[in-house]
C-alpha atoms as a PDB file:
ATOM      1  CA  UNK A   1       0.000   0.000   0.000  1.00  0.00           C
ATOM      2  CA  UNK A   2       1.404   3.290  -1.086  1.00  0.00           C
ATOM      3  CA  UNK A   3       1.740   5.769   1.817  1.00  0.00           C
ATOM      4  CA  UNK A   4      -0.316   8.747   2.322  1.00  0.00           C
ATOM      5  CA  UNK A   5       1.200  11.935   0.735  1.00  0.00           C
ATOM      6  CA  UNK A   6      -1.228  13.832   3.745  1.00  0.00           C
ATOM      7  CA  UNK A   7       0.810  11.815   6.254  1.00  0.00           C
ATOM      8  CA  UNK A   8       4.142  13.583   5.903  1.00  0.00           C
ATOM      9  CA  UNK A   9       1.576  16.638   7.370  1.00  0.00           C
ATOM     10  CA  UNK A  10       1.633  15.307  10.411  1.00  0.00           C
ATOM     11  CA  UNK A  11       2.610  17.419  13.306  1.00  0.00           C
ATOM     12  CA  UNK A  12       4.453  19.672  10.829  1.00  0.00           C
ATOM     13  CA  UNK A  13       3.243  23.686  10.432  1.00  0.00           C
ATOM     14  CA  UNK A  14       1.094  24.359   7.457  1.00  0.00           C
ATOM     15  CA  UNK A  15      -0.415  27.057   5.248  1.00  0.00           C
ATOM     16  CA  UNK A  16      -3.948  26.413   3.632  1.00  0.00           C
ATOM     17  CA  UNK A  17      -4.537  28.489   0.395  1.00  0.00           C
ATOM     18  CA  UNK A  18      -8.237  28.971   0.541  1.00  0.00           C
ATOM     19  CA  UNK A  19     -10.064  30.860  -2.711  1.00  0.00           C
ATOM     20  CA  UNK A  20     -13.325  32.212  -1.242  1.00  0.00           C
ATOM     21  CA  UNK A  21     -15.850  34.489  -3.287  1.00  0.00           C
ATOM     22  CA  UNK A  22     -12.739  34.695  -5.520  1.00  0.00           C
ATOM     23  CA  UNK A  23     -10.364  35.922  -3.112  1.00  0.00           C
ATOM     24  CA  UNK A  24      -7.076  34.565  -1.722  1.00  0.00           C
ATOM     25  CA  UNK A  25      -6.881  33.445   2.064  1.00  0.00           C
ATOM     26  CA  UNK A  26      -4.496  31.782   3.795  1.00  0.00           C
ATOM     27  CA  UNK A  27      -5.316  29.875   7.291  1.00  0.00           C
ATOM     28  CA  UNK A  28      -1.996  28.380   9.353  1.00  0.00           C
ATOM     29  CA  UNK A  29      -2.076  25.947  11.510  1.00  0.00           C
ATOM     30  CA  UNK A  30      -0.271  22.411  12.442  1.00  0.00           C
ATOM     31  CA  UNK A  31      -1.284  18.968  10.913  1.00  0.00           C
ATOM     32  CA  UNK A  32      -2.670  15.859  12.833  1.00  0.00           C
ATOM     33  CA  UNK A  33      -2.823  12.853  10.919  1.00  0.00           C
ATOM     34  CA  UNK A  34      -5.458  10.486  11.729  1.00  0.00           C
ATOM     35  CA  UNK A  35      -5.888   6.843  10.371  1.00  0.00           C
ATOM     36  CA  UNK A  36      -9.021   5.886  10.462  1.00  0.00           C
ATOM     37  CA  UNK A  37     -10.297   2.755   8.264  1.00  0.00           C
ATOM     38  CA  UNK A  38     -14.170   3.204   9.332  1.00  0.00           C
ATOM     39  CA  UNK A  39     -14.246   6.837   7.706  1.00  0.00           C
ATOM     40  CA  UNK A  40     -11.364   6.878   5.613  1.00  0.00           C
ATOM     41  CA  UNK A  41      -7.976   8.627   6.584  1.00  0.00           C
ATOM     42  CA  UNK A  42      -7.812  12.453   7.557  1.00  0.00           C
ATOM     43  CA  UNK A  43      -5.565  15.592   7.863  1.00  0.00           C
ATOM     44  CA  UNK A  44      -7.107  17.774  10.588  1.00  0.00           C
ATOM     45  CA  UNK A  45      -5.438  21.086  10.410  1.00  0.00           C
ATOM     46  CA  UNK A  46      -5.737  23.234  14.052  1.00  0.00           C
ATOM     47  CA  UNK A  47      -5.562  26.807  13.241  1.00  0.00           C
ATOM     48  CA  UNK A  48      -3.333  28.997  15.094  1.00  0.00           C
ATOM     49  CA  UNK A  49      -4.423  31.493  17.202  1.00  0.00           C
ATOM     50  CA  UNK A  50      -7.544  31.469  19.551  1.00  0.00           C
ATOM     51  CA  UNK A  51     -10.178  31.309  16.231  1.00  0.00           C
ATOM     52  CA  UNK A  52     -10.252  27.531  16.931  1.00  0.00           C
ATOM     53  CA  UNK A  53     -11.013  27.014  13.487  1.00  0.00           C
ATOM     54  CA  UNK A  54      -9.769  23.697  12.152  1.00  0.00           C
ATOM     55  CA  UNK A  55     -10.205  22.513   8.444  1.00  0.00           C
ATOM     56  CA  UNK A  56     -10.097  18.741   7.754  1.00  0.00           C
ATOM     57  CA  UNK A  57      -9.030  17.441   4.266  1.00  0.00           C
ATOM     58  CA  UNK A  58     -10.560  13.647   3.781  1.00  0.00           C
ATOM     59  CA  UNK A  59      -7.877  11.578   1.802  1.00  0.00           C
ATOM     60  CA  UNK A  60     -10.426   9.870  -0.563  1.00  0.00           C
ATOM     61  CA  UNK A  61     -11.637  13.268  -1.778  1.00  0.00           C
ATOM     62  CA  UNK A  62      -8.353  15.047  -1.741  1.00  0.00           C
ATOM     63  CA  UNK A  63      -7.252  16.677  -5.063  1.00  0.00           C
ATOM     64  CA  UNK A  64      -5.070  19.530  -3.921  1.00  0.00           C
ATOM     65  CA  UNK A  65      -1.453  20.524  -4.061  1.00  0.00           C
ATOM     66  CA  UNK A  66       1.159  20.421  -1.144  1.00  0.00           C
ATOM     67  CA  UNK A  67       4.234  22.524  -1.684  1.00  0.00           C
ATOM     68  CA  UNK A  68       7.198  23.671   0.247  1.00  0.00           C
ATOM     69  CA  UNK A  69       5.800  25.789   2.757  1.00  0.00           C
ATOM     70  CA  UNK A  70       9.216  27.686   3.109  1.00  0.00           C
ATOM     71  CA  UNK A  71       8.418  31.448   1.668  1.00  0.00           C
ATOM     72  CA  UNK A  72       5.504  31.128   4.229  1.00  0.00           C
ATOM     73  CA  UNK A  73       7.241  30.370   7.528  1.00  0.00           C
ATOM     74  CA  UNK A  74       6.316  27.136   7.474  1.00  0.00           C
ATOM     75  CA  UNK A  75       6.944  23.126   6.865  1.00  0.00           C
ATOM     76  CA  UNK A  76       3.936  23.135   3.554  1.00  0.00           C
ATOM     77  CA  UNK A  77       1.735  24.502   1.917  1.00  0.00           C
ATOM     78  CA  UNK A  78      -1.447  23.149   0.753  1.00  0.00           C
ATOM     79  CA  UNK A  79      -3.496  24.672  -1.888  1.00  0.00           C
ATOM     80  CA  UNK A  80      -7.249  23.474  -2.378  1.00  0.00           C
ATOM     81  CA  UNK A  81      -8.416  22.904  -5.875  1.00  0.00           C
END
């Protein structure tokens, strides 16, 4: 079985490129990683800050791109088609 590319997101900082009402947003946060056969695997991003807004990206429906996250202060960047 061919591991996760969302895995390598775990416990590592992240920036989420959001496009809402055609505008650019970013969101950062840290991964968690969490297996789960009976709903299929996850990527639950925590936001930082007190917002505690958290965005969770299911694996099976996952079509977006993860980047270096370097010119962002962080590990990756993940941008959602």
């Amino acid at each position: 079985m061919a591991k996760s590319k969302l895995a390598a997101l775990d416990r590592k900082s992240v920036a989420v490129e959001l496009v809402i009402k055609g505008s650019d947003r970013l969101l950062f946060g840290h991964g968690v990683y969490e297996p789960d056969g009976a709903e299929g695997n996850r990527l639950r991003i925590q936001a930082s800050g007190s917002s505690g807004c958290a965005l969770e990206i299911h694996e099976s429906s996952w079509n977006g791109t993860i980047l270096p996250g370097k010119p962002y202060g962080c590990d990756f960047l993940l941008r959602i088609a």
